[in-house]
Protein backbone atom coordinates (compact mmCIF):
# COMPACT_ATOMS: atom_id res chain seq x y z
CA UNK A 1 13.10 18.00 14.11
CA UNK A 2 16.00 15.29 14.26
CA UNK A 3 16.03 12.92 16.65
CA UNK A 4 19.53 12.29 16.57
CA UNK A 5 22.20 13.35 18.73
CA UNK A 6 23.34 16.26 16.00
CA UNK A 7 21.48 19.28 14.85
CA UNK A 8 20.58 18.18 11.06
CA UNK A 9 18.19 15.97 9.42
CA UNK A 10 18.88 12.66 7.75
CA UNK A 11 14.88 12.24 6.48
CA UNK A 12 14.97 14.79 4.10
CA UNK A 13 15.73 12.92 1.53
CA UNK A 14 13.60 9.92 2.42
CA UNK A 15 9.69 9.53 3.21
CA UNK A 16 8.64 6.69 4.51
CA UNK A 17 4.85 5.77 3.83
CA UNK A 18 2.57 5.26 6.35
CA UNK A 19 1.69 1.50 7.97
CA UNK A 20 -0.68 0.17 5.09
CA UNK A 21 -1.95 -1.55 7.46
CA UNK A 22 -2.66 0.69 10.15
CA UNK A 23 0.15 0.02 12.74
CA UNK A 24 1.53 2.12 15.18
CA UNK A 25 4.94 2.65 13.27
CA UNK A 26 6.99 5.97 14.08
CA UNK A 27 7.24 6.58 10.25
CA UNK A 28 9.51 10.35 11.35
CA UNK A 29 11.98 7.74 13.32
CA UNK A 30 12.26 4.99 10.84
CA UNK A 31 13.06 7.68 8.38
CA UNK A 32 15.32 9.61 10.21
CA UNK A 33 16.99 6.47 11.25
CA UNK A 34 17.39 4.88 7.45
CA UNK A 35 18.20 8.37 5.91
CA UNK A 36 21.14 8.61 8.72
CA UNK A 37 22.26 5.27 7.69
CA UNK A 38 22.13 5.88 3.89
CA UNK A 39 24.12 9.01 4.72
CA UNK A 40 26.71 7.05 6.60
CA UNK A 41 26.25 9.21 9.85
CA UNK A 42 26.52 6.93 12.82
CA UNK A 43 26.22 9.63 15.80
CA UNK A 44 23.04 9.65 14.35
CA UNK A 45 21.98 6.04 13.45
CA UNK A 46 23.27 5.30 17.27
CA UNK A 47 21.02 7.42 18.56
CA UNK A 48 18.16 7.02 16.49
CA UNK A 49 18.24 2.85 16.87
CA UNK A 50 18.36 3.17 20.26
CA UNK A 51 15.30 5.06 20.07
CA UNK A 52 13.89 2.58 16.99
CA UNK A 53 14.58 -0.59 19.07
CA UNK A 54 12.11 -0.12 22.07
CA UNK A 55 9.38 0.45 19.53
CA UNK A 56 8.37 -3.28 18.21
CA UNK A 57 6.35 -2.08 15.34
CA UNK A 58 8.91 0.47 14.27
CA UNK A 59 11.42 -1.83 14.42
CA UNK A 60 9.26 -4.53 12.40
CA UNK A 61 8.64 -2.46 9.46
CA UNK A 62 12.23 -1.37 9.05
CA UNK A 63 12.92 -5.36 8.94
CA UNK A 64 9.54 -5.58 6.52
CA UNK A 65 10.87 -2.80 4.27
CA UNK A 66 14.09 -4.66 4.09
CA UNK A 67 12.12 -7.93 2.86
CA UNK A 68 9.94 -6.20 1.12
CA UNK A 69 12.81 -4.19 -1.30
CA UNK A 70 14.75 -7.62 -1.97
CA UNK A 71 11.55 -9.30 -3.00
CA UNK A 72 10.69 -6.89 -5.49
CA UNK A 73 14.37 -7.00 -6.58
CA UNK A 74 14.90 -10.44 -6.50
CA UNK A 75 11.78 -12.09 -6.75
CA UNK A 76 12.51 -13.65 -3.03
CA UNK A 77 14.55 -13.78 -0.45
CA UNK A 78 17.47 -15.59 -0.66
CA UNK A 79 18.51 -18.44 1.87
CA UNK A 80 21.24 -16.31 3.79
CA UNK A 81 18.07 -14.09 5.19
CA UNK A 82 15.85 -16.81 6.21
CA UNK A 83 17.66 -20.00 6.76
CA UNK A 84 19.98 -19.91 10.04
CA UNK A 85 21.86 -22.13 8.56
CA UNK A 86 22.80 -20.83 5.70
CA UNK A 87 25.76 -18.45 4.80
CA UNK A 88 25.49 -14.97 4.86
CA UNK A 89 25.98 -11.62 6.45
CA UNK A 90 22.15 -11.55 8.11
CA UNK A 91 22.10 -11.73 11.80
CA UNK A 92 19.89 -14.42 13.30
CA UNK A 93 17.52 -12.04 14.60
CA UNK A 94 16.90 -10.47 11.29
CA UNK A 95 16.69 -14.12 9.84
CA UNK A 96 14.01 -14.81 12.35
CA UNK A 97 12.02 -12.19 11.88
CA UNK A 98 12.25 -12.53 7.73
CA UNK A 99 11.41 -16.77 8.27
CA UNK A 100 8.27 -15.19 10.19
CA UNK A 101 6.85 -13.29 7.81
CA UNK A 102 7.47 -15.17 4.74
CA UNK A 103 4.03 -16.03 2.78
CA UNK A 104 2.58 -12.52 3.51
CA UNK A 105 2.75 -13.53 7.32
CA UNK A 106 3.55 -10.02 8.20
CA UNK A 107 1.93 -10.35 11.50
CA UNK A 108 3.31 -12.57 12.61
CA UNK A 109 6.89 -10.92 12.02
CA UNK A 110 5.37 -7.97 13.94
CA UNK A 111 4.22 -10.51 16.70
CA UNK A 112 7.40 -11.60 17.02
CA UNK A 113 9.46 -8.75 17.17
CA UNK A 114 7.47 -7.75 19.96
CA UNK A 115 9.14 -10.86 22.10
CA UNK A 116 12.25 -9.85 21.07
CA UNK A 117 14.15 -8.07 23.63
CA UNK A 118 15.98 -4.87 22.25
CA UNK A 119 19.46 -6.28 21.88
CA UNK A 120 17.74 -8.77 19.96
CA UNK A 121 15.99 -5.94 17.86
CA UNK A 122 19.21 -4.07 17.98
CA UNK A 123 20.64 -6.93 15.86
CA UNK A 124 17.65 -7.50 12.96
CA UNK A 125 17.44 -3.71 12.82
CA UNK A 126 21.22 -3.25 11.97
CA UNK A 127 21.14 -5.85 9.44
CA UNK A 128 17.68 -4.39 7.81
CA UNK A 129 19.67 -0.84 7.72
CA UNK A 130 21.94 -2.34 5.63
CA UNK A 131 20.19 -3.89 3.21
CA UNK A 132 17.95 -1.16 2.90
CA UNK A 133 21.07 0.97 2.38
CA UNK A 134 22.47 -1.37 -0.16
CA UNK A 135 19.08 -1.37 -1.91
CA UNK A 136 18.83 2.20 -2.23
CA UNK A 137 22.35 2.79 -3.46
CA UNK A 138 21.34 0.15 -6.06
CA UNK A 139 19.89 1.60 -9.72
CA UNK A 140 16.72 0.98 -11.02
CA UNK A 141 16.15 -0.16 -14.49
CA UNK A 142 16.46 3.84 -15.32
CA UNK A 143 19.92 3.81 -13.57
CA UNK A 144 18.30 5.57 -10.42
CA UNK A 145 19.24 5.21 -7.02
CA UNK A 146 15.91 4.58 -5.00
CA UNK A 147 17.32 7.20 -2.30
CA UNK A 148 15.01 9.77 -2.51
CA UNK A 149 12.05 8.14 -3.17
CA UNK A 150 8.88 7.06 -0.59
CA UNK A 151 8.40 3.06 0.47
């Protein structure tokens, strides 16, 4: 079932896991949602994030899975996610929410998406699509694109 305002399915080709950890995280949503971003359908994305954004945790982990993919790309995140005063694309709600849960403080990043309000959300959730976007359309060591595969 899509949640989006067509009738097709962006998840297919995407699975995300589970919470590790045991939160309440919409994992159909957050896939729909990042599979209709990868696939550049924005009827879709729209509808879904409007959805994703009054769910904190949901809208946490799409923001952790963003971290998460440039860490284990990069070996960190760079300044232009974290720092708000450093140059880059990220907004400063994403750049909150990545300052918060640097260290393994993934908690707290959850914590404080939840006093976010959902334009706020809106914002760190757009930027997290993207880099998770970018990051999938990127190649592995193998010359794969990690669309397609589970997180």
């Amino acid at each position: 079932m899509s949640t989006g305002s067509n009738d097709h399915n962006h998840g297919a080709g995407f699975q995300a896991l589970a919470d590790p950890l045991g939160r309440p995280v919409d994992g159909l949503l957050m896939s729909e949602f990042i599979g209709s971003a990868f696939d550049g359908c924005t009827a879709c994305q729209d509808a879904q994030l409007t959805l994703l954004i009054e769910d904190p945790a949901t809208s946490a982990r799409v923001v952790e899975l963003a971290c998460v993919a440039v860490q284990g790309k990069f070996g960190g995140l760079p300044d232009g996610m974290t720092d708000p005063a450093a140059a880059g694309p990220a907004a400063p709600e994403f750049r909150q929410l990545a300052r918060a849960g640097l260290d393994a403080r993934n908690d707290a990043m959850f914590q404080e998406c939840a006093r976010m309000t959902t334009t706020q959300r809106r914002a760190a959730v757009n930027t997290a699509a993207d880099v998770l976007v970018g990051m999938m359309s990127m190649p592995d060591i193998t010359g794969q694109a990690l669309h397609g595969t589970e997180w």
